[in-house]
Protein backbone atom coordinates (compact mmCIF):
# COMPACT_ATOMS: atom_id res chain seq x y z
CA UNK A 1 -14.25 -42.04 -19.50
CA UNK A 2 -13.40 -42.68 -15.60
CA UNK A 3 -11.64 -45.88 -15.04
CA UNK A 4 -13.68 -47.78 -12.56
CA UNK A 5 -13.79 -44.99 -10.73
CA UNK A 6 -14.32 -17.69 -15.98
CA UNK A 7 -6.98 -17.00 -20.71
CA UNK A 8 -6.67 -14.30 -22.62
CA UNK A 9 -9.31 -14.57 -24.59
CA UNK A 10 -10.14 -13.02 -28.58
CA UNK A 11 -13.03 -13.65 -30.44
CA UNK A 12 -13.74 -13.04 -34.33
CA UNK A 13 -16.75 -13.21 -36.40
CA UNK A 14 -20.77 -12.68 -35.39
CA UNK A 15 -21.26 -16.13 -34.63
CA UNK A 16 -20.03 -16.19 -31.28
CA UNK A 17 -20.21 -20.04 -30.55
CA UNK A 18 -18.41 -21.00 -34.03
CA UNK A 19 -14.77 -21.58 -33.56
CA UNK A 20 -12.15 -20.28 -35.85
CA UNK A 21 -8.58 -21.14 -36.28
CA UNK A 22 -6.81 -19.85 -32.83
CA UNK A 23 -3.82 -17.14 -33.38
CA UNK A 24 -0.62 -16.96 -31.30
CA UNK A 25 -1.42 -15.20 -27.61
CA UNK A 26 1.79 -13.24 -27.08
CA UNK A 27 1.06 -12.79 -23.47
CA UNK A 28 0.60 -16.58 -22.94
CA UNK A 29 2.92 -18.71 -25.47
CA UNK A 30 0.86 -21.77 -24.78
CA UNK A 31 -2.38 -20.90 -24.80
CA UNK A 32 -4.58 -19.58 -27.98
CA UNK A 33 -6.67 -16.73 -28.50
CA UNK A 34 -9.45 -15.71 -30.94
CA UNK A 35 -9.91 -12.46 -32.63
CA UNK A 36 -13.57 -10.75 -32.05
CA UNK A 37 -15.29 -7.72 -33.63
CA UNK A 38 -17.86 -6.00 -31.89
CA UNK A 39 -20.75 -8.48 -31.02
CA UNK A 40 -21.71 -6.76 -27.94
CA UNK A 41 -22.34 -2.92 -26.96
CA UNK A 42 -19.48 -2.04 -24.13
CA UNK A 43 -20.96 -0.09 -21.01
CA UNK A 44 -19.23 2.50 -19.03
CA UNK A 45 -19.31 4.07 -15.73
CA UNK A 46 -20.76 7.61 -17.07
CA UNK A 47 -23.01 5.95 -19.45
CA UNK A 48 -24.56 2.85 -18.72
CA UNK A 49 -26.75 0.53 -20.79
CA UNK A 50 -30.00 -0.27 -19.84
CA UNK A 51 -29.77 -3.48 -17.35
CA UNK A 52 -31.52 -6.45 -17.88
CA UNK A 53 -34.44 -7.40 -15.89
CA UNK A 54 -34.45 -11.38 -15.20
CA UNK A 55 -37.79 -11.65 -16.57
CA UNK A 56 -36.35 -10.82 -19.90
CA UNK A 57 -32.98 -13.40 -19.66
CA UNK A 58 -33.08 -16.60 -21.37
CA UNK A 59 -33.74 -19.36 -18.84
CA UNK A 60 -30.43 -21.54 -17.91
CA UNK A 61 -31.42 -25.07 -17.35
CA UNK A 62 -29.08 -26.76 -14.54
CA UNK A 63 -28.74 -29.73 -13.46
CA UNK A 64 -28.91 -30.17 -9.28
CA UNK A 65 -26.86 -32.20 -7.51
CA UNK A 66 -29.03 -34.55 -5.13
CA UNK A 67 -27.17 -36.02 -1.62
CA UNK A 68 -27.63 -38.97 -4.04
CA UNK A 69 -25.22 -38.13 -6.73
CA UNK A 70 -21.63 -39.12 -6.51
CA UNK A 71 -19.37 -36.61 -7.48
CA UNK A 72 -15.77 -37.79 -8.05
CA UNK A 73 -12.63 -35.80 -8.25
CA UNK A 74 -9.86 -37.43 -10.10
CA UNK A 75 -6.37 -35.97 -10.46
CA UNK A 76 -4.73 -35.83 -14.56
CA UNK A 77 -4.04 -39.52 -15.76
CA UNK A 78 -3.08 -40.59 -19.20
CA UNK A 79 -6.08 -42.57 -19.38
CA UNK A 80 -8.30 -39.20 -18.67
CA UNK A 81 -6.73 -36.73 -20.86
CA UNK A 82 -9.45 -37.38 -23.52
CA UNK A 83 -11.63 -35.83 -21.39
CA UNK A 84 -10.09 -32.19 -20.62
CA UNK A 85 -11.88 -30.08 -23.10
CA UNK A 86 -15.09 -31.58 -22.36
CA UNK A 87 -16.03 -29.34 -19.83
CA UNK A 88 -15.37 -26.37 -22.31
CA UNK A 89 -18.87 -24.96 -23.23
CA UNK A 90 -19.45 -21.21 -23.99
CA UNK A 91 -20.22 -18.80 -21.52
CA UNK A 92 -22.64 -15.91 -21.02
CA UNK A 93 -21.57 -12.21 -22.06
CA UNK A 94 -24.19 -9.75 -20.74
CA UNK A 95 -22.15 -7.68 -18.88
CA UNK A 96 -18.99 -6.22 -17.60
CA UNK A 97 -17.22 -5.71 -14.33
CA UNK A 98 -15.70 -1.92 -14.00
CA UNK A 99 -12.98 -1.61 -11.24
CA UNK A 100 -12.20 1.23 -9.05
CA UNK A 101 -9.24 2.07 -7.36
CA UNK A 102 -9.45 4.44 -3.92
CA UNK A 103 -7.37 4.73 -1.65
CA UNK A 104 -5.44 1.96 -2.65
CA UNK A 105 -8.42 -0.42 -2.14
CA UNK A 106 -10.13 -1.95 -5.05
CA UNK A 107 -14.22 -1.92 -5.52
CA UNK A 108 -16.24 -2.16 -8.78
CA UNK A 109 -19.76 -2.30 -9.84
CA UNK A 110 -21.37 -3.79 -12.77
CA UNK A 111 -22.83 -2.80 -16.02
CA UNK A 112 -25.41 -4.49 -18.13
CA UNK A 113 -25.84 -4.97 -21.48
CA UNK A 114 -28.52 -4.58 -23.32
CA UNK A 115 -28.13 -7.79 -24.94
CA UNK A 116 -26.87 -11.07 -23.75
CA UNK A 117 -24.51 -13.23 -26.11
CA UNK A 118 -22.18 -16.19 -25.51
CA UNK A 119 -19.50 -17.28 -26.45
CA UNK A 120 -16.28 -19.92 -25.57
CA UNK A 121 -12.46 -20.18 -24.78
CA UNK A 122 -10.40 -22.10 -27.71
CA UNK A 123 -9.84 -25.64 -26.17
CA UNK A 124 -6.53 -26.17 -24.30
CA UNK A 125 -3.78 -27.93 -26.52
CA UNK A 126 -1.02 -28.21 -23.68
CA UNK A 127 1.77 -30.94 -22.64
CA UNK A 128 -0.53 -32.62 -20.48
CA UNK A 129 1.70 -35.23 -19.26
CA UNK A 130 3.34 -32.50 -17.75
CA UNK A 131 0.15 -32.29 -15.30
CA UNK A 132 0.61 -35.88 -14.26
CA UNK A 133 2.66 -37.02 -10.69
CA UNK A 134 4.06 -33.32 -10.48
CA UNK A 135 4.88 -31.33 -7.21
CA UNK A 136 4.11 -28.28 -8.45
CA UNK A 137 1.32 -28.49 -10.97
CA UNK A 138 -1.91 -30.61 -11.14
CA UNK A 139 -4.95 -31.09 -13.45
CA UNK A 140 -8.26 -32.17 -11.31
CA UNK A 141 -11.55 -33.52 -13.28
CA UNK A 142 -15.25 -33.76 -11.86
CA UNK A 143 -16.82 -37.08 -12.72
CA UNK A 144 -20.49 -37.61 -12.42
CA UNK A 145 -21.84 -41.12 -13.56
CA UNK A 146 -18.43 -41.35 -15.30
CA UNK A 147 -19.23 -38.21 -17.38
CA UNK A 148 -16.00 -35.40 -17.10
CA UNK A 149 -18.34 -32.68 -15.99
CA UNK A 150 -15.51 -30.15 -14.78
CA UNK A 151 -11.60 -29.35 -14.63
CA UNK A 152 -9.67 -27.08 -12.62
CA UNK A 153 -5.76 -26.58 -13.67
CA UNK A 154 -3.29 -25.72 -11.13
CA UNK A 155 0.43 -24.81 -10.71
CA UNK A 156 2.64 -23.48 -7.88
CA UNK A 157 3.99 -20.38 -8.52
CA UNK A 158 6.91 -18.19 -7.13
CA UNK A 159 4.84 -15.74 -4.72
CA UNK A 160 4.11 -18.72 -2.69
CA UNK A 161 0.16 -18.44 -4.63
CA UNK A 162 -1.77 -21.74 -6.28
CA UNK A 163 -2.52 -19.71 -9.61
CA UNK A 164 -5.42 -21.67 -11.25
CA UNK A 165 -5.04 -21.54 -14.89
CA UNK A 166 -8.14 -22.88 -15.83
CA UNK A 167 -11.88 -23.60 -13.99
CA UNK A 168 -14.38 -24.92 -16.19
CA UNK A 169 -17.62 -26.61 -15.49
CA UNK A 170 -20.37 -28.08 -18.23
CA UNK A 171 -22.83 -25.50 -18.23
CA UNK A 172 -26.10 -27.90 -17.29
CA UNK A 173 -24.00 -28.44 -13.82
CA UNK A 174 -22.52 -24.47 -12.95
CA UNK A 175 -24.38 -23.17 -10.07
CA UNK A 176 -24.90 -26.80 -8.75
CA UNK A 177 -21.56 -26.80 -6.67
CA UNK A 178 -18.99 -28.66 -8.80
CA UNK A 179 -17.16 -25.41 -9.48
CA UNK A 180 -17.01 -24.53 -5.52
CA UNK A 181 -15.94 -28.72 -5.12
CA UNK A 182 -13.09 -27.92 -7.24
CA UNK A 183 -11.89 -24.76 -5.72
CA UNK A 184 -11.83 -26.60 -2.65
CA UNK A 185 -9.77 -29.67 -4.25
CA UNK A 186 -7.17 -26.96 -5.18
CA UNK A 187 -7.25 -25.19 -1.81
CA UNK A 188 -6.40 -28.67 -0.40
CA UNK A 189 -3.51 -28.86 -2.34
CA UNK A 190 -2.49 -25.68 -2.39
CA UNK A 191 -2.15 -25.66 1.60
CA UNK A 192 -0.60 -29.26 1.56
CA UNK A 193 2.38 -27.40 0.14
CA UNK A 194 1.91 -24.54 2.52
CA UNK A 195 1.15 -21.80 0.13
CA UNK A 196 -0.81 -18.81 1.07
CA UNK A 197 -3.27 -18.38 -1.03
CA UNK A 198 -5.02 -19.01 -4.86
CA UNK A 199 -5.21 -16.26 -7.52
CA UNK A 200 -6.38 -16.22 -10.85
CA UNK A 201 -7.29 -13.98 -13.68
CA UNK A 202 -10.23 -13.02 -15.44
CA UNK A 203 -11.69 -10.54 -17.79
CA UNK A 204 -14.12 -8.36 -17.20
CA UNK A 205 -16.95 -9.12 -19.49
CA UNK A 206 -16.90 -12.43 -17.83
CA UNK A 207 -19.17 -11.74 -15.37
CA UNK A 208 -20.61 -15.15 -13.98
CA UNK A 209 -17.29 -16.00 -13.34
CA UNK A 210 -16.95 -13.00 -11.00
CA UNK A 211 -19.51 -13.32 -9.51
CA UNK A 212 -18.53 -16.60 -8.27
CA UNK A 213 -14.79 -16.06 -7.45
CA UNK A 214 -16.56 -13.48 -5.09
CA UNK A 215 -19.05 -15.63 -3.68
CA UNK A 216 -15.94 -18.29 -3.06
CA UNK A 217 -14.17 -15.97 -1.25
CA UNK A 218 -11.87 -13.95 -3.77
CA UNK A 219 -11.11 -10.54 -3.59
CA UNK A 220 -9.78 -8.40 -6.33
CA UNK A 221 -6.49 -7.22 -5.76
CA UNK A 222 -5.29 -5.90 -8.96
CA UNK A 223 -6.27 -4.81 -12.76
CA UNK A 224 -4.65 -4.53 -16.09
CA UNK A 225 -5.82 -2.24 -18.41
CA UNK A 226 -3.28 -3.30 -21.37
CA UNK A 227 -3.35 -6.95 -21.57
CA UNK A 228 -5.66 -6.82 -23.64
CA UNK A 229 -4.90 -3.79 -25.14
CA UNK A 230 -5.65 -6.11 -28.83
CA UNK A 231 -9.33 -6.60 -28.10
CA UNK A 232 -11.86 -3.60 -28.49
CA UNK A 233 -14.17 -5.24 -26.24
CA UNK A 234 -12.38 -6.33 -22.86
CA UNK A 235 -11.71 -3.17 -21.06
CA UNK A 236 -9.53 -4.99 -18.26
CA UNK A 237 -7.85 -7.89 -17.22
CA UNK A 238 -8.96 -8.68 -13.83
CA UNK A 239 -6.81 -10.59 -10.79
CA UNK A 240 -8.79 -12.31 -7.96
CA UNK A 241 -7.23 -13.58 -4.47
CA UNK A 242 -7.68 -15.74 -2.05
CA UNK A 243 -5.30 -15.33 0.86
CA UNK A 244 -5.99 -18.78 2.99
């Protein structure tokens, strides 16, 4: 509670909302990872699924925010760190991003699924006092009516870029504009140390969360296609910019 006041990712099984015990992600020692077996039909540029028409999606419920409601952004405190993985609930998988690189510019379109799923990130089990009073890392959480209702994890990295580690938002409250309030928490802090830009990281199956780095002003400026080399159904590791 408030004092008065889109990771490499693995999933296993057909239930894609049950968790399972999290195996060692080689690429990032402190983070876990879950192993998944084809839940979803993968889409390609030559031979594309059949997209979804709206009329046929099931209806998200979200929560607006009125000129009413008090949204509060709190940095990391010891009294808050109960809260982190609140925020973490699954995610829609109904499609896939697929870059393109052309003369050394980067586009991309999108392919559909046939069928939508979901699914969710293991919950973060860092140091998280490291988060708290630093120069060059910070933890942010969104408090509504003293409810944790997002997160956004940042840290200062060599290239001069604010590389957010982690966005989350409960998902009765994304698309109301507590995601875009926390990008711009970490913008302010990211120029208050005169860096020159935010990047982060995504994979492309995770297509909300494209969608909305791109709507917040992120560009995609780069693509792995061996990150995730372990999981048959994420094609590429995708890295969005912001240059400020």
């Amino acid at each position: 509670m408030l004092p008065a006041e889109s990771k490499s990712l693995q999933r296993k099984g057909t239930d894609p909302t049950q968790r399972y015990p999290p195996t060692k992600n080689a690429y990032h020692p402190n983070k876990d990872s879950f192993t998944f077996y084809g839940i979803i039909k993968r889409g390609h540029i030559n031979n594309r699924l059949k997209k979804i028409e709206p009329k046929t999606r099931p209806e998200r419920k979200c929560i607006r925010l009125t000129h009413e409601s008090k949204l509060i952004i709190s940095p990391l405190t010891d009294d808050l760190i109960e809260d982190i993985n609140k925020t973490n609930d699954p995610f829609r998988i109904y499609g896939r991003v697929v870059p393109r690189l052309q003369s050394g510019k980067w586009s991309y379109e999108e392919v559909l699924f046939d069928e939508e799923t979901e699914t969710r990130f293991p919950d973060d089990h860092l140091k998280w006092d490291q988060y708290i009073d630093r120069e060059d890392k910070k933890v942010f959480l969104a408090y509504l009516n003293d409810s944790c209702i997002g997160q956004i994890r940042v840290v200062k990295e060599w290239n001069r870029f604010c590389y957010i580690e982690n966005i989350a938002t409960k998902r009765e409250y994304r698309g109301s504009g507590v995601g875009k309030a926390l990008l711009h928490q970490a913008e302010e802090w990211a120029r208050e140390r005169s860096l020159i830009g935010m990047s982060l990281e995504a994979q492309d199956d995770n297509l909300d969360a494209c969608r909305f780095y791109v709507k917040q002003g992120f560009k995609l400026g780069g693509v792995d296609t061996l990150k995730q080399a372990y999981n048959p159904n994420i094609d590429a590791t995708l890295y969005w910019y912001k240059l400020f």
